[in-house]
Protein backbone atom coordinates (compact mmCIF):
# COMPACT_ATOMS: atom_id res chain seq x y z
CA UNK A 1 124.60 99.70 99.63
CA UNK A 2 126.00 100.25 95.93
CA UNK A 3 126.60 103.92 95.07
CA UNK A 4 124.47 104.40 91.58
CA UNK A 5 125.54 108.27 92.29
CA UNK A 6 128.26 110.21 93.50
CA UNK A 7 126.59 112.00 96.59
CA UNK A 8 128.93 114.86 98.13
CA UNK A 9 129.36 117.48 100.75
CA UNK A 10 128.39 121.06 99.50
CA UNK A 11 128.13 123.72 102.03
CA UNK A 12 127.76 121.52 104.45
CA UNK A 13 124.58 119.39 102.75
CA UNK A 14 124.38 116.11 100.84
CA UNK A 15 124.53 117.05 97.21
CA UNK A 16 124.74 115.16 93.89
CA UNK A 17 125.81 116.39 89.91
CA UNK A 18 122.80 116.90 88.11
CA UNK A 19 124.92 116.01 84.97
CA UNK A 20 125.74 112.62 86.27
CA UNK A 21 122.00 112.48 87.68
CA UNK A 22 121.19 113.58 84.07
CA UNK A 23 123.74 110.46 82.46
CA UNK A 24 122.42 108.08 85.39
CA UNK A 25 118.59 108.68 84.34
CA UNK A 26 119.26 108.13 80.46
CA UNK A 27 117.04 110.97 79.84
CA UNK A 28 118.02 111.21 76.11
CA UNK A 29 118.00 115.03 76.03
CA UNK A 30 121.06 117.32 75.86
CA UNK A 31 122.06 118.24 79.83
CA UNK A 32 121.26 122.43 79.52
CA UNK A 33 118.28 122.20 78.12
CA UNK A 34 116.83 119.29 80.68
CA UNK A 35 118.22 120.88 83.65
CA UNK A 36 116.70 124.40 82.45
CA UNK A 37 113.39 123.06 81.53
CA UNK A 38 113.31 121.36 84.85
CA UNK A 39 114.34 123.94 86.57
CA UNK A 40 112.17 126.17 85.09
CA UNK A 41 109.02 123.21 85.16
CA UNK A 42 109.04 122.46 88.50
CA UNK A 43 109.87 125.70 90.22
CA UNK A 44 113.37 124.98 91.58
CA UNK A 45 115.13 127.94 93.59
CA UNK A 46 118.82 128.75 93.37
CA UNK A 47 120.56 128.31 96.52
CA UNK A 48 117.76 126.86 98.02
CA UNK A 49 117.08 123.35 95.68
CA UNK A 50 120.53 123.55 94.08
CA UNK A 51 123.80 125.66 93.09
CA UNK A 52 125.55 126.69 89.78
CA UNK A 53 129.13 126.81 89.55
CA UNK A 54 131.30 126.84 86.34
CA UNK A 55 133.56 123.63 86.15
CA UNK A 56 136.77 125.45 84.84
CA UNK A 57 138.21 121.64 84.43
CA UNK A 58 135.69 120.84 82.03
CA UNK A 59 135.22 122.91 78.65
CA UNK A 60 131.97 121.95 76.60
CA UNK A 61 132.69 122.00 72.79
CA UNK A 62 132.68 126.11 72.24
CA UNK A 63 135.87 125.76 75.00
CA UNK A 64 133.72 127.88 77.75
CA UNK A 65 134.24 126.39 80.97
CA UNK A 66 130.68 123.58 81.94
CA UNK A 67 128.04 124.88 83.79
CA UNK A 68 127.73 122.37 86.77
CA UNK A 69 124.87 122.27 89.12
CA UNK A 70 125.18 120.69 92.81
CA UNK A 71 121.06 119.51 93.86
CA UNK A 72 120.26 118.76 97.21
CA UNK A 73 118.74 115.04 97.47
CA UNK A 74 115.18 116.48 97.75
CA UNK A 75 115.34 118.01 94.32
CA UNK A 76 117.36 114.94 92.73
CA UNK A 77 114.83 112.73 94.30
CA UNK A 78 112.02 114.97 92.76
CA UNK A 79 114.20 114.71 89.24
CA UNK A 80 114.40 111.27 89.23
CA UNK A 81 110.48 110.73 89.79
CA UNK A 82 109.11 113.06 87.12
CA UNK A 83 111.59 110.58 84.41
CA UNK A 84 109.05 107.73 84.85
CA UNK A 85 111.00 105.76 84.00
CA UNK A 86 112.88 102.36 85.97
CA UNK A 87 115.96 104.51 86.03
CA UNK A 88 114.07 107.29 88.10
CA UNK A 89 112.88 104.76 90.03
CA UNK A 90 115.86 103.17 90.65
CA UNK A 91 117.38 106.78 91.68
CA UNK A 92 114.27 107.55 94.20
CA UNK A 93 114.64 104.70 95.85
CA UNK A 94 118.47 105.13 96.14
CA UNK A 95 118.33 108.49 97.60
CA UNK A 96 115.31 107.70 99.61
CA UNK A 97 117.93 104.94 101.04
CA UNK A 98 120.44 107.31 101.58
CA UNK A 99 118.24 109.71 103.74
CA UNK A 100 116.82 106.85 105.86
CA UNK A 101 120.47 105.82 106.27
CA UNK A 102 121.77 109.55 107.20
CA UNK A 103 118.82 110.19 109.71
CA UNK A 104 118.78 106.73 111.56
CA UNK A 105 119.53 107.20 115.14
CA UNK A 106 123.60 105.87 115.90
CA UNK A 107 123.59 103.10 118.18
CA UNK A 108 126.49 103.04 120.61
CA UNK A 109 128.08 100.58 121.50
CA UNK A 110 129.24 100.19 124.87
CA UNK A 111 131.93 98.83 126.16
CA UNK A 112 131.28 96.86 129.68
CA UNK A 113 133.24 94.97 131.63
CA UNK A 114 131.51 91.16 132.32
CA UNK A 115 130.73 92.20 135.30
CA UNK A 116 128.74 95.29 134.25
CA UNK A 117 127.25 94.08 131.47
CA UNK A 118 125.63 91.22 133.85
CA UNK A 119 124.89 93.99 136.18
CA UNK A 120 123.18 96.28 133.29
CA UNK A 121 120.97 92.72 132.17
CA UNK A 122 119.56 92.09 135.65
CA UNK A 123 118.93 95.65 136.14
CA UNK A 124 116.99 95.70 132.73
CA UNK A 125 115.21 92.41 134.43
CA UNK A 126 114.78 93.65 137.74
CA UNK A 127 113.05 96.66 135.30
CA UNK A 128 110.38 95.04 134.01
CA UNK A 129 109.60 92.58 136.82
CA UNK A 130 106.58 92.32 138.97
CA UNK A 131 105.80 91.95 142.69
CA UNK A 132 105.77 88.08 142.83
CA UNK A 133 107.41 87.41 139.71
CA UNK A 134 111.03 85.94 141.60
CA UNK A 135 109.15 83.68 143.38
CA UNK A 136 106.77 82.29 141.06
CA UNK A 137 110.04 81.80 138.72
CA UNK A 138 111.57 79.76 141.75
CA UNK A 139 108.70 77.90 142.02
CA UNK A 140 108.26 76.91 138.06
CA UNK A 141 112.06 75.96 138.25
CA UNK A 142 111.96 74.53 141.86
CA UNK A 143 114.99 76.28 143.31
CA UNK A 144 115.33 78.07 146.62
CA UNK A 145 113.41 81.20 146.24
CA UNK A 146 116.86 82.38 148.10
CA UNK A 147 118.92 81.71 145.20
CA UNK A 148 116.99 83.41 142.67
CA UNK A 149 117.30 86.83 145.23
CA UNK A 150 121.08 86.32 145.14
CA UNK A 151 120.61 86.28 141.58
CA UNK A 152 118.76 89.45 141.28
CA UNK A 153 121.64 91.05 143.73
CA UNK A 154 124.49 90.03 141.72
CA UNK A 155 126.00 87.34 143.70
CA UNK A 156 124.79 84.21 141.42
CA UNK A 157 125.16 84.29 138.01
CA UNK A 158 123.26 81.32 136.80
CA UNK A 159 122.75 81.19 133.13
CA UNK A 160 120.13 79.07 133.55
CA UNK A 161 117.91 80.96 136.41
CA UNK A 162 119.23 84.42 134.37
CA UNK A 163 117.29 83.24 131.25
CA UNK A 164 114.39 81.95 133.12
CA UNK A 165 113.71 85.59 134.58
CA UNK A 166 114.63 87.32 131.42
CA UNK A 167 111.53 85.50 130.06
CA UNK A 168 109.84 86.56 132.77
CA UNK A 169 110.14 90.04 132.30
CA UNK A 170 110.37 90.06 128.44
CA UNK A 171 106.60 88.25 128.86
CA UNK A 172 106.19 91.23 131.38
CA UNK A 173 106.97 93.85 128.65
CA UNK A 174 105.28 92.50 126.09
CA UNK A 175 101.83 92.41 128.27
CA UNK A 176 102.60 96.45 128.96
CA UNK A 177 102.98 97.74 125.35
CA UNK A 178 99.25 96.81 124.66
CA UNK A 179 98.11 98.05 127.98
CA UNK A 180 99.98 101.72 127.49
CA UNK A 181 98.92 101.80 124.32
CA UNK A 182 95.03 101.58 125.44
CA UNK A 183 95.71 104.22 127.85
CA UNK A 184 97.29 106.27 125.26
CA UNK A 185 94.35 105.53 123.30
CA UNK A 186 91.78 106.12 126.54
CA UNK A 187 93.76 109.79 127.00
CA UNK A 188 93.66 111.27 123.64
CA UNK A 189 89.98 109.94 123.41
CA UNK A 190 89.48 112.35 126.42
């Protein structure tokens, strides 16, 4: 994802400049006055929605150090949708991406051996299998019912018979969703 906006760490929170949100949005209004009347507008709380600091590197044009403000990315997002404008837009959407991105659950990635990661898939099979399922998959494939057992105890590793009960119990799966779902549905009803 392209950064449109610096977003930083501030006491331990994303947080973003209000004067580059300010620049970014285009909002054709000096920065004090916007971010006051903002502020002020939409009921914004110090320490809470945002922080003031003075930016000693900075000096505005009377040579007093800039007033900077650091917004969380609720009250940025909330700045960037009262603009109406595509810019807003553009920035809502942005940090909207940025939260989904910062709350999405971290898959791991595990490292397995061959052998266990054969292991793990026919124990994910064996999971979602039903009573009668190996031999009905024996018979469709016409193999020794035998074989297909040694496959489910780790001592055949046939692609082929592998991906024939994977189906199997994928089909199995996909059958149960519905079915706990009308439960669910049954049960809440009650």
């Amino acid at each position: 994802m392209n950064q449109l906006i610096t977003i930083s760490e501030n006491n331990g929170q994303k947080a973003v400049s209000a004067r580059e949100l300010h620049s970014f949005l285009e909002v054709g209004r000096d920065f004090s006055n916007w971010i006051k009347n903002r502020i002020q507008e939409y009921g914004f709380i110090e320490n809470e929605d945002f922080e003031v600091f003075a930016n000693s590197g900075e000096k505005e044009k009377s040579g007093r150090p800039a007033i900077e403000y650091a917004l969380t990315l609720d009250m940025a997002k909330e700045l960037a949708m009262v603009e109406k404008n595509t810019k807003g837009k553009q920035a809502r959407r942005y940090f909207i991406a940025i939260e989904k991105q910062a709350t999405a659950p971290k898959v791991e990635t595990i490292k397995l051996s061959k052998f266990d990661q054969k292991r793990k898939l026919i124990e994910l099979i064996r999971e979602n299998l039903k009573k009668g399922d190996v031999k009905k998959v024996a018979h469709e494939l016409d193999v020794n019912y035998n074989t297909l057992k040694n496959v489910m105890r780790y001592n055949n590793f046939s692609p082929k018979l592998v991906q024939a009960l994977y189906n199997k119990a994928l089909a199995n799966k996909q059958t149960a969703l519905p079915i706990n779902e009308m439960i669910n549905q049954l049960t809440l009803d009650l």
